[in-house]
Protein backbone atom coordinates (compact mmCIF):
# COMPACT_ATOMS: atom_id res chain seq x y z
CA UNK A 1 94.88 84.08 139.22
CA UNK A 2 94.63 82.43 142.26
CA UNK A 3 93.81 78.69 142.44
CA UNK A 4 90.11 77.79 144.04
CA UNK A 5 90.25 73.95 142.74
CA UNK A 6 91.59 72.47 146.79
CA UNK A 7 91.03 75.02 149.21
CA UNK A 8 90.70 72.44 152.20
CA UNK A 9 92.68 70.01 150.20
CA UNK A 10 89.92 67.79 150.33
CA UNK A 11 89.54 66.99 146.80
CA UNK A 12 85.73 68.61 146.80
CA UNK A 13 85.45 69.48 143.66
CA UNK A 14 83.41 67.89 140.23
CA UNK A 15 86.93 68.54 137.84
CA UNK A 16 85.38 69.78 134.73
CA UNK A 17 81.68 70.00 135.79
CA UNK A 18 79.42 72.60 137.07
CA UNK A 19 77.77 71.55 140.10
CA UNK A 20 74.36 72.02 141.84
CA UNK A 21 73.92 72.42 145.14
CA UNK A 22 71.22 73.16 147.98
CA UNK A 23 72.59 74.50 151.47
CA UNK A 24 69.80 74.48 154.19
CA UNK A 25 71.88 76.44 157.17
CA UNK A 26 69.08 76.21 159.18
CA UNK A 27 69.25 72.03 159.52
CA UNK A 28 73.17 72.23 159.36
CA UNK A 29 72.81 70.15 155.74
CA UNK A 30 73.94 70.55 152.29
CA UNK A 31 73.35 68.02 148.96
CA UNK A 32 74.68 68.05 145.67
CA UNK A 33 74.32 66.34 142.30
CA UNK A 34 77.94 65.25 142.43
CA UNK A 35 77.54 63.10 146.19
CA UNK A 36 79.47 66.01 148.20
CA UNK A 37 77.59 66.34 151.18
CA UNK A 38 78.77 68.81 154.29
CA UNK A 39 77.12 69.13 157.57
CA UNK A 40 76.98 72.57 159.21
CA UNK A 41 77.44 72.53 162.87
CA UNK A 42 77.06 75.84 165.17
CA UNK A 43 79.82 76.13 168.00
CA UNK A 44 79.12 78.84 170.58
CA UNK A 45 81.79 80.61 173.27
CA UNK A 46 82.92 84.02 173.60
CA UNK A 47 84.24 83.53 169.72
CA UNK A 48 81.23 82.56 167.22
CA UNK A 49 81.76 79.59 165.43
CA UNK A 50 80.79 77.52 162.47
CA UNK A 51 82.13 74.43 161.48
CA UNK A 52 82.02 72.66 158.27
CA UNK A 53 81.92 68.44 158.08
CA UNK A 54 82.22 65.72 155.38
CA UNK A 55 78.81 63.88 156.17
CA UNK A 56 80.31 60.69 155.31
CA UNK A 57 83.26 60.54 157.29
CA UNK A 58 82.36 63.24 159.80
CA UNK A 59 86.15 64.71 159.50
CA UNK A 60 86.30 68.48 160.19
CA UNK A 61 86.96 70.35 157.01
CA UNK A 62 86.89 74.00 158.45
CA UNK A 63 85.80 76.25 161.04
CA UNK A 64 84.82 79.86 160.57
CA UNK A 65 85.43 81.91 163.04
CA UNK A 66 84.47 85.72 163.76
CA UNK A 67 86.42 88.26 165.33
CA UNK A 68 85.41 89.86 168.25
CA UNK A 69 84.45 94.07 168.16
CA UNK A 70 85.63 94.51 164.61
CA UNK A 71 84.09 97.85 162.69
CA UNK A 72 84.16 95.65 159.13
CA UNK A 73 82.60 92.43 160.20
CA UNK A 74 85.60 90.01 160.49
CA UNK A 75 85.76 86.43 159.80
CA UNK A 76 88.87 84.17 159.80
CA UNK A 77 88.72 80.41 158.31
CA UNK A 78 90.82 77.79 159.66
CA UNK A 79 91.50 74.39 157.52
CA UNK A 80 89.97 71.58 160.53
CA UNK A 81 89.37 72.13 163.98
CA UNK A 82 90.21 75.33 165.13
CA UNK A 83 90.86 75.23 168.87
CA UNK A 84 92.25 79.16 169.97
CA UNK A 85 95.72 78.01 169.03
CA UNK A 86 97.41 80.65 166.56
CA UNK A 87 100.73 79.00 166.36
CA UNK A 88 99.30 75.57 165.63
CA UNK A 89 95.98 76.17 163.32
CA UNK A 90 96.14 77.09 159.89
CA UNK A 91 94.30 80.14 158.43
CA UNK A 92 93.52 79.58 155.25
CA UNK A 93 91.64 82.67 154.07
CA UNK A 94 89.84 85.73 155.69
CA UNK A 95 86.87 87.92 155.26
CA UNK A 96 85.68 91.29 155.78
CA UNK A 97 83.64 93.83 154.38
CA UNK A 98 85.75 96.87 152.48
CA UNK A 99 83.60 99.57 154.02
CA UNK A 100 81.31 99.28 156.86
CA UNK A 101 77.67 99.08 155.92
CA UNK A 102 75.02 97.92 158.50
CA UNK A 103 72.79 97.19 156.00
CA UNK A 104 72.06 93.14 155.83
CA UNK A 105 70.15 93.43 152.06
CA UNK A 106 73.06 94.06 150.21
CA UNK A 107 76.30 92.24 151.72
CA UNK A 108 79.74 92.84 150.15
CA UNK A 109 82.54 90.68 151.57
CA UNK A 110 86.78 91.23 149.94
CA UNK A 111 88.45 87.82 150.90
CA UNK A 112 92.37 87.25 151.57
CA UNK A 113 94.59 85.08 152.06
CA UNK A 114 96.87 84.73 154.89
CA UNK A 115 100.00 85.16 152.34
CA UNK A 116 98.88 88.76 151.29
CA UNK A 117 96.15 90.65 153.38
CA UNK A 118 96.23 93.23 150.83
CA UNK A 119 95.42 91.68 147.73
CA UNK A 120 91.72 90.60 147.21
CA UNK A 121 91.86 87.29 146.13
CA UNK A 122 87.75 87.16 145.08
CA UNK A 123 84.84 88.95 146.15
CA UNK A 124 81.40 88.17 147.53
CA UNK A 125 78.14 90.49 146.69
CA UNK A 126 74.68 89.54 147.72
CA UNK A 127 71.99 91.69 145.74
CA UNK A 128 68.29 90.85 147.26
CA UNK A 129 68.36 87.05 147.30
CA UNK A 130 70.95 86.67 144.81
CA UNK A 131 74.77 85.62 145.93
CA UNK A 132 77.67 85.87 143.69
CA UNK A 133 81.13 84.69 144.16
CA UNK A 134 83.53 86.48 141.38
CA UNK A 135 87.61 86.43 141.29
CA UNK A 136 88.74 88.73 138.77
CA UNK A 137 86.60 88.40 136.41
CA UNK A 138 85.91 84.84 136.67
CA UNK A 139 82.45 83.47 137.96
CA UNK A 140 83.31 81.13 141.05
CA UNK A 141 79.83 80.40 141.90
CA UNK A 142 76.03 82.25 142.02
CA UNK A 143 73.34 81.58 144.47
CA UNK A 144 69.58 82.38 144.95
CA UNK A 145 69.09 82.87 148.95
CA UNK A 146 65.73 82.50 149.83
CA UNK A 147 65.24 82.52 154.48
CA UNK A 148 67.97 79.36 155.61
CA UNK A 149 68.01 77.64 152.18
CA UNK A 150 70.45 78.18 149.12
CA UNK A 151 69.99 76.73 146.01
CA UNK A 152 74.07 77.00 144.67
CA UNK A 153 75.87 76.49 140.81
CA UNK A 154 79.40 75.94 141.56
CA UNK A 155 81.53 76.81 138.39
CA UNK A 156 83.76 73.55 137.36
CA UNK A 157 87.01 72.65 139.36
CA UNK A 158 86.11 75.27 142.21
CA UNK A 159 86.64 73.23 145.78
CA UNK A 160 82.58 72.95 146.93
CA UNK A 161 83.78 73.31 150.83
CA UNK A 162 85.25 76.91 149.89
CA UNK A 163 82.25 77.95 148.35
CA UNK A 164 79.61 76.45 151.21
CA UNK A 165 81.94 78.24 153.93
CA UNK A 166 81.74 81.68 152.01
CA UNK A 167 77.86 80.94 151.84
CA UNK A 168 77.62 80.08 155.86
CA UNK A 169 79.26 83.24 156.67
CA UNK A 170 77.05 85.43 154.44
CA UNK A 171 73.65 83.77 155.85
CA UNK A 172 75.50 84.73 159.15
CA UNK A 173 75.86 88.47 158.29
CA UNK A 174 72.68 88.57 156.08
CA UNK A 175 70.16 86.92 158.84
CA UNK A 176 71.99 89.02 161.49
CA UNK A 177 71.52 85.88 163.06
CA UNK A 178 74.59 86.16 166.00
CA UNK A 179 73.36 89.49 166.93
CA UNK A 180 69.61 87.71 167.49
CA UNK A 181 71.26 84.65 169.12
CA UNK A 182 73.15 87.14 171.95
CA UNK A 183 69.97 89.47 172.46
CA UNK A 184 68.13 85.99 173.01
CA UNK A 185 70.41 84.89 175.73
CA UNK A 186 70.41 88.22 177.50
CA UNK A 187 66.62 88.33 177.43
CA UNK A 188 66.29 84.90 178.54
CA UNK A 189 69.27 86.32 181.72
CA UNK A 190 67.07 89.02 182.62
CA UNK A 191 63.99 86.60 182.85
CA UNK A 192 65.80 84.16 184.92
CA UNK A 193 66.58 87.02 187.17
CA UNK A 194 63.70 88.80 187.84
CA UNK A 195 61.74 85.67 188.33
CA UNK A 196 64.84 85.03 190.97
CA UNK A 197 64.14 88.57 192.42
CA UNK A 198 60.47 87.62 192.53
CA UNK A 199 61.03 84.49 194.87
CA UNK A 200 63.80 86.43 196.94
CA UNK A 201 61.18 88.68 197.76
CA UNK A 202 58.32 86.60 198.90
CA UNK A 203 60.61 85.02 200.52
CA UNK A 204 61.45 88.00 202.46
CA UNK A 205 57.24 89.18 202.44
CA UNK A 206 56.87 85.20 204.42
CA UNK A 207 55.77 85.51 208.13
């Protein structure tokens, strides 16, 4: 069974306590009854990005990263600052969905690690509003999902960054939110545009 205590080898994680936590992806913000606290920050280029910080000390704990024109939905996780160097940036774990499904009410995600891209290390399955985060068949962590905010129980000595990054990339996929965020940029192209065209032409119309 794999190990989930240190992910990010952060130390985020309660030892022998559950945890409860509240993720709001929508203000970037997460709190917990154990004083881990992560801010969520959104990174945009021709690669989507999210990237997960300690609150207190602002040090970059991960960034998630999806792959470009990929049938099952890939996302790759980096331990820091990812910055488009493959030699030099450490993968820690990847994502994808085991068959493709366009559906965004019911979301299952296999992760893997680098080590072994065969192997499911733990699953993801979102039913409705209701997350769950299983290896084998231990419980890693369960989550109600209601719009931007998660209310989160993280299982004892299960590292609370791993968990929140699993939990970004599923309101990702679930909210279909970086398909809505490209559509809004090409709409707001087009409008730019024709309102150019607009004052090309009465330009041209002056006598």
């Amino acid at each position: 069974m794999e190990d989930f205590s240190n992910v990010f080898e952060g130390g985020y994680n309660s030892g022998y306590h559950q945890i409860n936590m509240r993720i709001d992806t929508e203000d970037g913000k997460t709190w917990s009854n154990d004083g881990d606290t992560f801010v969520i920050e959104k990174h945009f280029s021709h690669h989507f990005r999210r990237v997960l910080k300690n609150a207190s000390s602002h040090e970059f704990i991960c960034t998630m990263h999806k792959k470009k024109a990929t049938a099952h939905g890939r996302w790759h996780v980096y331990k820091g600052q990812y910055n488009n160097c493959y030699e030099s940036d450490e993968l820690c774990f990847m994502l994808k969905r085991p068959k493709i499904n366009r559906t965004q009410k019911n979301v299952e995600l296999d992760v893997f690690l680098p080590k072994n891209e065969k192997e499911r290390v733990c699953k993801v399955r979102v039913r409705d509003d209701i997350c769950e985060i299983i290896s084998a068949s231990r419980f890693l962590a369960k989550a109600k999902m209601e719009e931007s905010v998660m209310d989160v129980m993280i299982e004892a000595n299960v590292d609370h960054a791993f968990i929140v990054s699993l939990l970004v990339i599923v309101d990702e996929i679930k909210h279909n939110k970086f398909h809505k965020v490209v559509k809004g940029v090409a709409k707001v192209t087009m409008a730019t545009a024709k309102v150019a065209m607009v004052v090309a032409m009465a330009g041209i119309n002056c006598p």
